[in-house]
PDB file of N, CA and C in Angstrom:
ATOM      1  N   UNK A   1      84.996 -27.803 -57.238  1.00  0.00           N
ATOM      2  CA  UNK A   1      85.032 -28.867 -56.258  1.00  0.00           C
ATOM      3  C   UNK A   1      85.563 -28.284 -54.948  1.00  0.00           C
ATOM      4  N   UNK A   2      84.624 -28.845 -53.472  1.00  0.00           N
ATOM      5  CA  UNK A   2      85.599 -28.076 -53.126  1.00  0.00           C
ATOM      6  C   UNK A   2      86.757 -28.885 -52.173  1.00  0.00           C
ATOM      7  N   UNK A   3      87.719 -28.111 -51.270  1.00  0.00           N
ATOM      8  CA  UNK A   3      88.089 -29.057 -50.532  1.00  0.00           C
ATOM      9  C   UNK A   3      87.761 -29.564 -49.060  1.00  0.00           C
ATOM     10  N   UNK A   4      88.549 -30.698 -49.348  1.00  0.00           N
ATOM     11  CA  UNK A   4      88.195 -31.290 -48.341  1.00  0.00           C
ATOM     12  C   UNK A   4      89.177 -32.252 -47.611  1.00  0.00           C
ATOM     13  N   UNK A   5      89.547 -32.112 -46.123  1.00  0.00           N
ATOM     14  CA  UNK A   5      90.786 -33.074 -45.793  1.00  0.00           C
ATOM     15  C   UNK A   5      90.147 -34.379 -44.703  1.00  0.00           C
ATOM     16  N   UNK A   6      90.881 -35.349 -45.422  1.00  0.00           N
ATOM     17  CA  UNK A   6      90.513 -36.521 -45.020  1.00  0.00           C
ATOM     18  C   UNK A   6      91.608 -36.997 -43.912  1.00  0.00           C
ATOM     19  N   UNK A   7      91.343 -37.518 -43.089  1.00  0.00           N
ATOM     20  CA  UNK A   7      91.916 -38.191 -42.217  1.00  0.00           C
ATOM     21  C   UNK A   7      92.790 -39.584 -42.379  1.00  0.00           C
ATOM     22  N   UNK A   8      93.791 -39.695 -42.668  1.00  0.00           N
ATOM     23  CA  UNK A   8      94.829 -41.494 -43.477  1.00  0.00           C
ATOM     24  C   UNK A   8      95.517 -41.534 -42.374  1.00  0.00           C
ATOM     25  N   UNK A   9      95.739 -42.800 -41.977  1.00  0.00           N
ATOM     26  CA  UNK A   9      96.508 -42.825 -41.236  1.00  0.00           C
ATOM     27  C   UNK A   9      97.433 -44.469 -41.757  1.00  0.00           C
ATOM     28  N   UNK A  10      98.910 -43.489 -41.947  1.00  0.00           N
ATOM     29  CA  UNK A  10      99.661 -44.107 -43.134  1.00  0.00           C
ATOM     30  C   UNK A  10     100.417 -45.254 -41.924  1.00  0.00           C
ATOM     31  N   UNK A  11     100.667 -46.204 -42.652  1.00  0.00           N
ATOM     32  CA  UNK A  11     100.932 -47.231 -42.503  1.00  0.00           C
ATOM     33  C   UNK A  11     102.993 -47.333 -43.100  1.00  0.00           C
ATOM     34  N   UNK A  12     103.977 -47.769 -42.629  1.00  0.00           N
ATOM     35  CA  UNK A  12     105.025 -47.148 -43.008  1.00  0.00           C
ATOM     36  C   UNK A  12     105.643 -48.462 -43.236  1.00  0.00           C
ATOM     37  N   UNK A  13     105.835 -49.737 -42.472  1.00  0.00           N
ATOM     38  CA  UNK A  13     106.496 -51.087 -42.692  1.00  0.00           C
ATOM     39  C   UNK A  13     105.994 -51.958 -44.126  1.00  0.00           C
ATOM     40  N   UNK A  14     106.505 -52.315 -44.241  1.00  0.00           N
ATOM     41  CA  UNK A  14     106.813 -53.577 -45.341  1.00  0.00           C
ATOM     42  C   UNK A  14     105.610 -54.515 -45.099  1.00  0.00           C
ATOM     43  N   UNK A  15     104.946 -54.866 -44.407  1.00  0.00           N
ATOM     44  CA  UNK A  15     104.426 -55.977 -43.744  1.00  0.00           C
ATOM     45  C   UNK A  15     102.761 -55.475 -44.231  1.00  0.00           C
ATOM     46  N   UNK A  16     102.453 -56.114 -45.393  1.00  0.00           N
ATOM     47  CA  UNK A  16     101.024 -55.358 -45.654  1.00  0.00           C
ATOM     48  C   UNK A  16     100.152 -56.760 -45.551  1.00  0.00           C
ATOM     49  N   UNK A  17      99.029 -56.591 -45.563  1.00  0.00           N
ATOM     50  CA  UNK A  17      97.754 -57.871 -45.204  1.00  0.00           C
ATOM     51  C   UNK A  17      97.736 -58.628 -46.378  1.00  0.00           C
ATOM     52  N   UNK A  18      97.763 -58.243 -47.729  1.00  0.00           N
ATOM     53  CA  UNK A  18      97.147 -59.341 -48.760  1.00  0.00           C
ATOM     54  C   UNK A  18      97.809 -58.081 -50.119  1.00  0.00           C
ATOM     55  N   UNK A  19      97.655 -58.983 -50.679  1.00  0.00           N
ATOM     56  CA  UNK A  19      98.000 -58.557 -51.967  1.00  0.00           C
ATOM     57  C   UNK A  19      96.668 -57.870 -52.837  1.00  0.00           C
ATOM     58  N   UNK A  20      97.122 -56.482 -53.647  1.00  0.00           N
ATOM     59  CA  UNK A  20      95.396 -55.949 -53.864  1.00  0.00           C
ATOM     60  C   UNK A  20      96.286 -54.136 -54.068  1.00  0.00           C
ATOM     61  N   UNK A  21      94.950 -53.823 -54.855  1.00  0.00           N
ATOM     62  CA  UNK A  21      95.432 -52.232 -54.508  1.00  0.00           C
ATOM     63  C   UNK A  21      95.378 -51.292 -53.417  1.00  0.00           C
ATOM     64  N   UNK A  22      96.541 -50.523 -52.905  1.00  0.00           N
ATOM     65  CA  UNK A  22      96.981 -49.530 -52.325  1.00  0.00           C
ATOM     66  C   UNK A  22      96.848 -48.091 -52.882  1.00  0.00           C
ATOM     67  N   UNK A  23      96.267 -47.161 -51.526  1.00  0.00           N
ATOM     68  CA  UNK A  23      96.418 -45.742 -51.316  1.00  0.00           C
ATOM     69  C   UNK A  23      98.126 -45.748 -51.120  1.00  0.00           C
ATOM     70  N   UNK A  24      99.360 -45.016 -51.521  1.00  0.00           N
ATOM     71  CA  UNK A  24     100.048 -44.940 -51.161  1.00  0.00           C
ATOM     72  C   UNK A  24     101.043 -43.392 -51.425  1.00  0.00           C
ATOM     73  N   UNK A  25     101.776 -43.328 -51.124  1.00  0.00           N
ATOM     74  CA  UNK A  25     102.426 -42.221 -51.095  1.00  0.00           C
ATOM     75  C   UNK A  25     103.951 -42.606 -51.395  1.00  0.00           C
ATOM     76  N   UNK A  26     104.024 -41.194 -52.072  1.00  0.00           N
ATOM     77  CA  UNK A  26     105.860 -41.928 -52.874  1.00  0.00           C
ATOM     78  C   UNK A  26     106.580 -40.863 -52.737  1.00  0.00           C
ATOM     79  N   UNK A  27     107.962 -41.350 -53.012  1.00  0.00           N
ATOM     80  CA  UNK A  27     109.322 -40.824 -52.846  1.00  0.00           C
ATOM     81  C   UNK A  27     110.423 -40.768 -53.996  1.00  0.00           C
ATOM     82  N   UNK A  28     109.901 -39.693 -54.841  1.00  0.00           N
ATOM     83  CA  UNK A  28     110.759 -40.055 -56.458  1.00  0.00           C
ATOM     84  C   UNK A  28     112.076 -39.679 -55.599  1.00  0.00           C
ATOM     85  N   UNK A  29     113.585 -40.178 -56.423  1.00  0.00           N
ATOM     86  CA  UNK A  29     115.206 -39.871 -56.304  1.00  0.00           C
ATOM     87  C   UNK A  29     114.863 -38.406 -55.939  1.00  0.00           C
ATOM     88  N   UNK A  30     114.629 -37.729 -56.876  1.00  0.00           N
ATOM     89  CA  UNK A  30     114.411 -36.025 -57.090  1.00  0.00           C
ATOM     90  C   UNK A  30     114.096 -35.300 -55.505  1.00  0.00           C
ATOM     91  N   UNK A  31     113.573 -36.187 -54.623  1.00  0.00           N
ATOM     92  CA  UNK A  31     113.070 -35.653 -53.609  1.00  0.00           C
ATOM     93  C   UNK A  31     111.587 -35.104 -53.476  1.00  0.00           C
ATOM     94  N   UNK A  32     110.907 -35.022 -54.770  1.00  0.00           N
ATOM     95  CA  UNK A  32     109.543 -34.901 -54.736  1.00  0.00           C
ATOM     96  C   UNK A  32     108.654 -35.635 -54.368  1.00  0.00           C
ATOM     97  N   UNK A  33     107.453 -35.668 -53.996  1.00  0.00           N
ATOM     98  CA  UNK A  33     106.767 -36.928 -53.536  1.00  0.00           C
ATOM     99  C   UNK A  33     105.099 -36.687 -54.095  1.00  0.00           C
ATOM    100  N   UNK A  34     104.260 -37.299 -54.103  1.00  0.00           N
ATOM    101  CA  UNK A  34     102.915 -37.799 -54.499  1.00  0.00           C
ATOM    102  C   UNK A  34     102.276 -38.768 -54.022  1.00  0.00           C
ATOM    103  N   UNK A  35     101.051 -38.952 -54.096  1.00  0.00           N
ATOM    104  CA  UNK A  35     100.115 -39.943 -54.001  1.00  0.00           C
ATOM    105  C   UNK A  35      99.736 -40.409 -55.027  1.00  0.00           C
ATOM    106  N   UNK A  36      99.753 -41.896 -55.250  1.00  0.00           N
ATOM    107  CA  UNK A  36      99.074 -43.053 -56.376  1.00  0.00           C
ATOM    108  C   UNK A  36      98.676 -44.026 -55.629  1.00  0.00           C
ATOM    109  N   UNK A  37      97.598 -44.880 -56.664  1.00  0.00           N
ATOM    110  CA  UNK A  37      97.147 -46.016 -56.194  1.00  0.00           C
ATOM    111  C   UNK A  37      98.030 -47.028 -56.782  1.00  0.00           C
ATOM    112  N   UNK A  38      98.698 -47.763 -55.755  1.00  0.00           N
ATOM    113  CA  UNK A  38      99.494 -48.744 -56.082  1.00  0.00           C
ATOM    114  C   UNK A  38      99.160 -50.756 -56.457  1.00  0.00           C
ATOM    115  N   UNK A  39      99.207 -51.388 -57.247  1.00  0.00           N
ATOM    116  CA  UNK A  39      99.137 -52.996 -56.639  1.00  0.00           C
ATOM    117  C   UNK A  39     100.625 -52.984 -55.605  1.00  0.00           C
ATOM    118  N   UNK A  40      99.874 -54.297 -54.544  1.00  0.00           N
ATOM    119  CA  UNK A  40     101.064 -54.714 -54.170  1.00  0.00           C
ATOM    120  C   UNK A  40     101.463 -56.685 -54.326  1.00  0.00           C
ATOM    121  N   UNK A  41     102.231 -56.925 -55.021  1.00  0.00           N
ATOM    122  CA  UNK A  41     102.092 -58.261 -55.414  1.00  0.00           C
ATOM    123  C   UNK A  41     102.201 -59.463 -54.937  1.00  0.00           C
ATOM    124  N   UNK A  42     102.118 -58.863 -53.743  1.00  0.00           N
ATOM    125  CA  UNK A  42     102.726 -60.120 -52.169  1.00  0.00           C
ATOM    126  C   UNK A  42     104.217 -59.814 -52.006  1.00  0.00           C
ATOM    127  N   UNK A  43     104.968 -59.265 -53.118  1.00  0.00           N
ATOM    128  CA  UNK A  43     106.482 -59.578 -53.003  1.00  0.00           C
ATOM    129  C   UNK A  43     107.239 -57.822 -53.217  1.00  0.00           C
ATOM    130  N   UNK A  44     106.175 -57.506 -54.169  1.00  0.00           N
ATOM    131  CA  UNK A  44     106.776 -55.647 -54.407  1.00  0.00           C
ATOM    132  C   UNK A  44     105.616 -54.592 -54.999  1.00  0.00           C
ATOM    133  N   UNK A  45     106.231 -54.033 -54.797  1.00  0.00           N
ATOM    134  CA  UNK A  45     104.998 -52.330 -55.652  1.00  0.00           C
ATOM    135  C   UNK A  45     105.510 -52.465 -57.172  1.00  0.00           C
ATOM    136  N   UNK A  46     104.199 -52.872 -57.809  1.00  0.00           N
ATOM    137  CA  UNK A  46     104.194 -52.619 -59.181  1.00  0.00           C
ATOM    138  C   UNK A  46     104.321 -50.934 -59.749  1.00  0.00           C
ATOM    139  N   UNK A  47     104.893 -50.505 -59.355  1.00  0.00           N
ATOM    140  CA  UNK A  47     105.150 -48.972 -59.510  1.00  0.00           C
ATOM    141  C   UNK A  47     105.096 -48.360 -61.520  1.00  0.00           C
ATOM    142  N   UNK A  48     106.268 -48.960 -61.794  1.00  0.00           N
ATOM    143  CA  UNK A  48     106.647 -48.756 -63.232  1.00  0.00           C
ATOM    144  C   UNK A  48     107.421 -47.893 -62.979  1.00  0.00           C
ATOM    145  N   UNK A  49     107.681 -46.888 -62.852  1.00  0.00           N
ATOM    146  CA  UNK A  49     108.424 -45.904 -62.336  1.00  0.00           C
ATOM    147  C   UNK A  49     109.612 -46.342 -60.974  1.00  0.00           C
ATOM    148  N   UNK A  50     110.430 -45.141 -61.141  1.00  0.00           N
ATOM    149  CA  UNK A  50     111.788 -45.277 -60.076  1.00  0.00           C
ATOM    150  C   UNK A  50     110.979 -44.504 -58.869  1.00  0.00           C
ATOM    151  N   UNK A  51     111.056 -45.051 -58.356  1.00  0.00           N
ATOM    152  CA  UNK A  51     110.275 -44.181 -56.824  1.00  0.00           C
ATOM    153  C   UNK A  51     110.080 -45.264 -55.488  1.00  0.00           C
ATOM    154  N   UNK A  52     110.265 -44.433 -54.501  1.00  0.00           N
ATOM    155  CA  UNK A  52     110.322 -45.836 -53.387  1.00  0.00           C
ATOM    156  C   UNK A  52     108.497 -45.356 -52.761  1.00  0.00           C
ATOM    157  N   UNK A  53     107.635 -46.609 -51.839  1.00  0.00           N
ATOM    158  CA  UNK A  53     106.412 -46.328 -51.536  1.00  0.00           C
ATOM    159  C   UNK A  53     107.337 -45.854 -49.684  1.00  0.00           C
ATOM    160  N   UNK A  54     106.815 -44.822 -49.473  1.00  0.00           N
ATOM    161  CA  UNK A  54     107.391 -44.681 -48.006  1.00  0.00           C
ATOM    162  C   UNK A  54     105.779 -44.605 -46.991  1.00  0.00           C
ATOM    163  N   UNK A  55     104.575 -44.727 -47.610  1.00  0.00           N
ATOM    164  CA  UNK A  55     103.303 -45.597 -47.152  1.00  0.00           C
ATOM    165  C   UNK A  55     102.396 -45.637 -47.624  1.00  0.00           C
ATOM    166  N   UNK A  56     101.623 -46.349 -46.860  1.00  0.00           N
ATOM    167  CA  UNK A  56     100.540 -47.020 -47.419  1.00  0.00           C
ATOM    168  C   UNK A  56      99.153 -47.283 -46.508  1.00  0.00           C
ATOM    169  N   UNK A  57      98.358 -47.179 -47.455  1.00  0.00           N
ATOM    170  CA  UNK A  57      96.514 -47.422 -46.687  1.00  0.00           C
ATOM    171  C   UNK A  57      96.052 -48.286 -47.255  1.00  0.00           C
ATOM    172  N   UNK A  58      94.863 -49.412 -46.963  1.00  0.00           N
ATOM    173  CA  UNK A  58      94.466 -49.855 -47.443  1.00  0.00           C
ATOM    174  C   UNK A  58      93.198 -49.143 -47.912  1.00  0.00           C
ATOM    175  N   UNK A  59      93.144 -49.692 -49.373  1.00  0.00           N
ATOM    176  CA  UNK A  59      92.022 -49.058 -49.999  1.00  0.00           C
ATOM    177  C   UNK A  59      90.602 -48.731 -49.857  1.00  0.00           C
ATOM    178  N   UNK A  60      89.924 -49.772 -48.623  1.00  0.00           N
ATOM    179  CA  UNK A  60      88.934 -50.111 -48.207  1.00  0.00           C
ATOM    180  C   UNK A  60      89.341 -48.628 -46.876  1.00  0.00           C
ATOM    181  N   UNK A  61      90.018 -48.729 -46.377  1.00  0.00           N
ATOM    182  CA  UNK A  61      90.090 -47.576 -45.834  1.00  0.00           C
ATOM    183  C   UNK A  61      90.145 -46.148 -46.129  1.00  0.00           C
ATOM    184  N   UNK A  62      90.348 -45.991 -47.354  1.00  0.00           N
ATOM    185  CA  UNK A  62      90.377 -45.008 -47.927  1.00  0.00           C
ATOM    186  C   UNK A  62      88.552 -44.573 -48.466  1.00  0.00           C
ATOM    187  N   UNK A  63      88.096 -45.460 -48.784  1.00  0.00           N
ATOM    188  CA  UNK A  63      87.330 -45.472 -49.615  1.00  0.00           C
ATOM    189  C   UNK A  63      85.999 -45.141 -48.332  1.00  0.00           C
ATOM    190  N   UNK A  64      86.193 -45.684 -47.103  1.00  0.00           N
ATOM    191  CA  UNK A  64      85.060 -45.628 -46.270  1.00  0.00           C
ATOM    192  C   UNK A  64      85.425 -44.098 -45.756  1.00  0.00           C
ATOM    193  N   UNK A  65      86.224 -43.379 -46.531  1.00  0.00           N
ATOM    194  CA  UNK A  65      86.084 -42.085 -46.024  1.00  0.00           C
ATOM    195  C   UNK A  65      85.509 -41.368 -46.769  1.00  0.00           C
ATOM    196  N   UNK A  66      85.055 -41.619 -48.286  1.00  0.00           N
ATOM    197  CA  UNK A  66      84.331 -40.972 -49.108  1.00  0.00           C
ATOM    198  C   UNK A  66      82.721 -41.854 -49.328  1.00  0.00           C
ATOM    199  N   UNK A  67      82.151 -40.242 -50.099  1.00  0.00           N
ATOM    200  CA  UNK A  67      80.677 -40.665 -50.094  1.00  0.00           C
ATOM    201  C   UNK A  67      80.369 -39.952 -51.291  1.00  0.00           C
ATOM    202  N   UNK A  68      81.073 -40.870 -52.552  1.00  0.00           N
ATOM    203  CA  UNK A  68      80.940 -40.471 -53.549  1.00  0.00           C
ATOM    204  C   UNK A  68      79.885 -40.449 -54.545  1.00  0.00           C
ATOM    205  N   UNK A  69      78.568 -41.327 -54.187  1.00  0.00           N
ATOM    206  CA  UNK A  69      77.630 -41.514 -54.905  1.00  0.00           C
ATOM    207  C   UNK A  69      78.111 -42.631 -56.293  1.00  0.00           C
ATOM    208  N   UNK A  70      77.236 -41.974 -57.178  1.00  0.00           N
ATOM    209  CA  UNK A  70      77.599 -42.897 -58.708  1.00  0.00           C
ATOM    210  C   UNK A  70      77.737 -41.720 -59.634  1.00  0.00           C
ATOM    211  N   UNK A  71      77.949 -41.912 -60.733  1.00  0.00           N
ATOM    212  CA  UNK A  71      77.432 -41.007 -62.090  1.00  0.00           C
ATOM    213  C   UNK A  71      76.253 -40.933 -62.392  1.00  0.00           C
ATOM    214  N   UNK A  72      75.893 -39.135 -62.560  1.00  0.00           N
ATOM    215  CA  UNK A  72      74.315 -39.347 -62.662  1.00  0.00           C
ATOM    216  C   UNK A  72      73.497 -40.116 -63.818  1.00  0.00           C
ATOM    217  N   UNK A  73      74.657 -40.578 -64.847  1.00  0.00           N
ATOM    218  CA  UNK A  73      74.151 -40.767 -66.355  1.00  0.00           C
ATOM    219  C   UNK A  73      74.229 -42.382 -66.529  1.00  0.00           C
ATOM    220  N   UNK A  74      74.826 -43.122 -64.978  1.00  0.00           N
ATOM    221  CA  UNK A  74      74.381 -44.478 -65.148  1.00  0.00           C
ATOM    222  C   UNK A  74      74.010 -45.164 -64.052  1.00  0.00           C
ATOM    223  N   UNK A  75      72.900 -44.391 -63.598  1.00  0.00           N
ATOM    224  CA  UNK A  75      72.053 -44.418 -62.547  1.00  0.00           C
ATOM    225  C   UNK A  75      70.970 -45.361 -62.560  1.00  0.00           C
ATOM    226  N   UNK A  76      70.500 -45.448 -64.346  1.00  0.00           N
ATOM    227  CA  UNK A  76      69.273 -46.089 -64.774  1.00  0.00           C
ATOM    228  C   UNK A  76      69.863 -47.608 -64.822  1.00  0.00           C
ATOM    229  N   UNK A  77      68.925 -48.767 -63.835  1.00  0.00           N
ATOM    230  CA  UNK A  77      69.453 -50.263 -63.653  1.00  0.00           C
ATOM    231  C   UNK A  77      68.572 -50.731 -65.187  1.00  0.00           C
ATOM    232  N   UNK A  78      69.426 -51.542 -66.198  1.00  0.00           N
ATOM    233  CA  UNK A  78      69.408 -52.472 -67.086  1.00  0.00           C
ATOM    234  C   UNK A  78      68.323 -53.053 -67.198  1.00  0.00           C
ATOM    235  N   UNK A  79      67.417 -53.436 -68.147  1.00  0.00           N
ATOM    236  CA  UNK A  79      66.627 -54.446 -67.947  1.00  0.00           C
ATOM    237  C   UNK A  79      66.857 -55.826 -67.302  1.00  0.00           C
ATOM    238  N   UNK A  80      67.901 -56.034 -67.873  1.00  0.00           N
ATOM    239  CA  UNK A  80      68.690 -57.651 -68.127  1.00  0.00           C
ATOM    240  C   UNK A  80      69.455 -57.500 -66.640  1.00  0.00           C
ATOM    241  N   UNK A  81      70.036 -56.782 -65.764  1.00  0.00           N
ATOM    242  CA  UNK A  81      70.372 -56.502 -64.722  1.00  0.00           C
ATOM    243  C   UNK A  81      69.081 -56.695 -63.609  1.00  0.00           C
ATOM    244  N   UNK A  82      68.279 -56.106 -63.768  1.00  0.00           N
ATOM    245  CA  UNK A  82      67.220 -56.206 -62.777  1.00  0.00           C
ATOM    246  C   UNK A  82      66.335 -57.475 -62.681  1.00  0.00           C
ATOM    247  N   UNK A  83      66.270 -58.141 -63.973  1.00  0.00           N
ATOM    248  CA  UNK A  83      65.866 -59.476 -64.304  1.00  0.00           C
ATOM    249  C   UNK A  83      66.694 -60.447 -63.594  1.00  0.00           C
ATOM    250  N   UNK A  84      67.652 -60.529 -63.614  1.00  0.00           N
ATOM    251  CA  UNK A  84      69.008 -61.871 -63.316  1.00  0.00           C
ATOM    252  C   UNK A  84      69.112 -61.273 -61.639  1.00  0.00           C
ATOM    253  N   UNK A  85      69.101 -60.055 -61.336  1.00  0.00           N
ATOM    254  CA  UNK A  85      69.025 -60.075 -59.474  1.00  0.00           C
ATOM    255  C   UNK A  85      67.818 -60.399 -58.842  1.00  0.00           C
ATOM    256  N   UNK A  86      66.305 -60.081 -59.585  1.00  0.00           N
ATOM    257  CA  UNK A  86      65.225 -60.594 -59.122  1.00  0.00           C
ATOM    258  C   UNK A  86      65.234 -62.254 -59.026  1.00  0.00           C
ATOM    259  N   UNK A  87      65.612 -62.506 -60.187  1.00  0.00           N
ATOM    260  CA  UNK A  87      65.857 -64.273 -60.467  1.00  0.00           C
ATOM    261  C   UNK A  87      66.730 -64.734 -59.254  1.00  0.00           C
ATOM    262  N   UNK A  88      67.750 -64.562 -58.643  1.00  0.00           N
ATOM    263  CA  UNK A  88      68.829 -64.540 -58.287  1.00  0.00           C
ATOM    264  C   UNK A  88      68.259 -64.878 -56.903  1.00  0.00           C
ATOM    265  N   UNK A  89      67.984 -63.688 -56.153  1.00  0.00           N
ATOM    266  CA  UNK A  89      67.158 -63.484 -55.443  1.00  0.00           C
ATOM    267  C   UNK A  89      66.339 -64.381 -54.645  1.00  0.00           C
ATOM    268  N   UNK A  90      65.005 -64.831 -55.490  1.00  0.00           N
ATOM    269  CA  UNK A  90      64.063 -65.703 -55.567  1.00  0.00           C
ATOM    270  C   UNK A  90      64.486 -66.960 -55.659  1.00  0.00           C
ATOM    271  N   UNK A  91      65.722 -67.360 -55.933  1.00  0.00           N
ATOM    272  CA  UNK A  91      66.191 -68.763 -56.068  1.00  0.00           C
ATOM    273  C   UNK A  91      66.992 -68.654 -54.568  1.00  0.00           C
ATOM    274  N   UNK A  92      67.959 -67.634 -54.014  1.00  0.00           N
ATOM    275  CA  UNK A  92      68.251 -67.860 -52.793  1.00  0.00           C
ATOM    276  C   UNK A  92      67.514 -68.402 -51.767  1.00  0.00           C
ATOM    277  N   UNK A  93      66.163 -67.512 -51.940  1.00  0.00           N
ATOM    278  CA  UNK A  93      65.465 -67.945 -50.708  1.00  0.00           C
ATOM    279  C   UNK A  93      65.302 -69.663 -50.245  1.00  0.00           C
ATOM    280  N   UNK A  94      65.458 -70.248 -51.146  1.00  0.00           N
ATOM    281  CA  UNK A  94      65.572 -71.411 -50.855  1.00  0.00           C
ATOM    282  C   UNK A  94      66.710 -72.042 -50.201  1.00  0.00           C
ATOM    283  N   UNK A  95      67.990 -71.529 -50.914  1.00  0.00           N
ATOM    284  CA  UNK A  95      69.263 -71.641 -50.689  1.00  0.00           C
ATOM    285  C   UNK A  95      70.258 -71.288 -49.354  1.00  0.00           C
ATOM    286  N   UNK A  96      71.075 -71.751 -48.742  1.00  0.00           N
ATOM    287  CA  UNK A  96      72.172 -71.440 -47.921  1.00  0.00           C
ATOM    288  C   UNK A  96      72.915 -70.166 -48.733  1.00  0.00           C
ATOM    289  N   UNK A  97      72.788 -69.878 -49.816  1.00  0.00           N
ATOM    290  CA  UNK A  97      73.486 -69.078 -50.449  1.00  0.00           C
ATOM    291  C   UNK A  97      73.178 -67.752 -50.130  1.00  0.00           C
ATOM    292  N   UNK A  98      74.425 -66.715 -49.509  1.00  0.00           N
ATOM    293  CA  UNK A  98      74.092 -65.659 -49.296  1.00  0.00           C
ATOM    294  C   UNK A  98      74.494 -64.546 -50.282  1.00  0.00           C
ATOM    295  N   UNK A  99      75.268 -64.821 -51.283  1.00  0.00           N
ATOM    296  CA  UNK A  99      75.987 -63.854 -51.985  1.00  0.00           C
ATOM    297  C   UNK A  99      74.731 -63.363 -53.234  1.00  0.00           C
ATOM    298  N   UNK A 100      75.155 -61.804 -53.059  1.00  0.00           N
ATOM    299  CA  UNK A 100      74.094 -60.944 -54.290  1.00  0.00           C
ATOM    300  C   UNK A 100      74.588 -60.446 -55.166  1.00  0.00           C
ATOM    301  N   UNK A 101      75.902 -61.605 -55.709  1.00  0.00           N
ATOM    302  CA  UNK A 101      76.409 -60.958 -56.854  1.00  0.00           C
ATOM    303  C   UNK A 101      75.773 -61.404 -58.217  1.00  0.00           C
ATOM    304  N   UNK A 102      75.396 -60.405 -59.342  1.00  0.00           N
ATOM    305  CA  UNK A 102      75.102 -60.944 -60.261  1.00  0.00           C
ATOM    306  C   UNK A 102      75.543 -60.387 -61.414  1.00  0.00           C
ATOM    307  N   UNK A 103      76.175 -61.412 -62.812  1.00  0.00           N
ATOM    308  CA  UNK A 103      76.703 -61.122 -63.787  1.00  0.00           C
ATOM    309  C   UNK A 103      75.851 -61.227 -64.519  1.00  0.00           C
ATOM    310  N   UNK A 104      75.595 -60.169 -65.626  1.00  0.00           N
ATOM    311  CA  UNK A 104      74.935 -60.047 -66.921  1.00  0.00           C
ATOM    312  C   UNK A 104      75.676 -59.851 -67.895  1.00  0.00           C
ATOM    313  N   UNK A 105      75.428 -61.061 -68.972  1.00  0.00           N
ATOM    314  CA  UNK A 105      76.543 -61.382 -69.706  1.00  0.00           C
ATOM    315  C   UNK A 105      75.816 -60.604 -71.059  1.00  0.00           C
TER     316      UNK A 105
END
């Protein structure tokens, strides 16, 4: 793999937008530090661990910096998947409804 440096631009206050997972960066006692993806719960960092978050990205930001593709081995769309978005689809057009999400149960 090779490398590659991405551009974050960390975020350091308390004061985050919504509750959801975090890019963040930590501060074990020990003085060592790392990167994990954190929840944040509106109220604290679900951490599990002793470690303080000293910042944070939002994930959507993180993520529009990569161009990761998919796995090549589940590439091939479902029967039952391609059926229920065509359906889906074809019933919008009628509809105010803009959303193209579809569950196959």
């Amino acid at each position: 793999m090779s490398s590659i440096n991405l551009p974050v631009e960390w975020n350091e206050g308390d004061e985050l937008p919504n509750e959801g997972l975090y890019f963040v960066a930590i501060r074990y006692p020990s003085g060592f530090g790392c990167y994990d993806f954190v929840v944040w719960n509106g109220e604290e960092w679900e951490l599990g661990y002793t470690a303080e978050v000293v910042g944070w990205v939002a994930i959507d930001n993180v993520l529009s910096l990569i161009k990761a593709g998919w796995p090549q081995g589940d590439n091939a769309v479902s029967e039952a998947f391609e059926r229920r978005y065509i359906e889906r689809k074809t019933q919008r057009k009628n509809e105010d409804d803009e959303d193209d999400f579809v569950e196959v149960t």
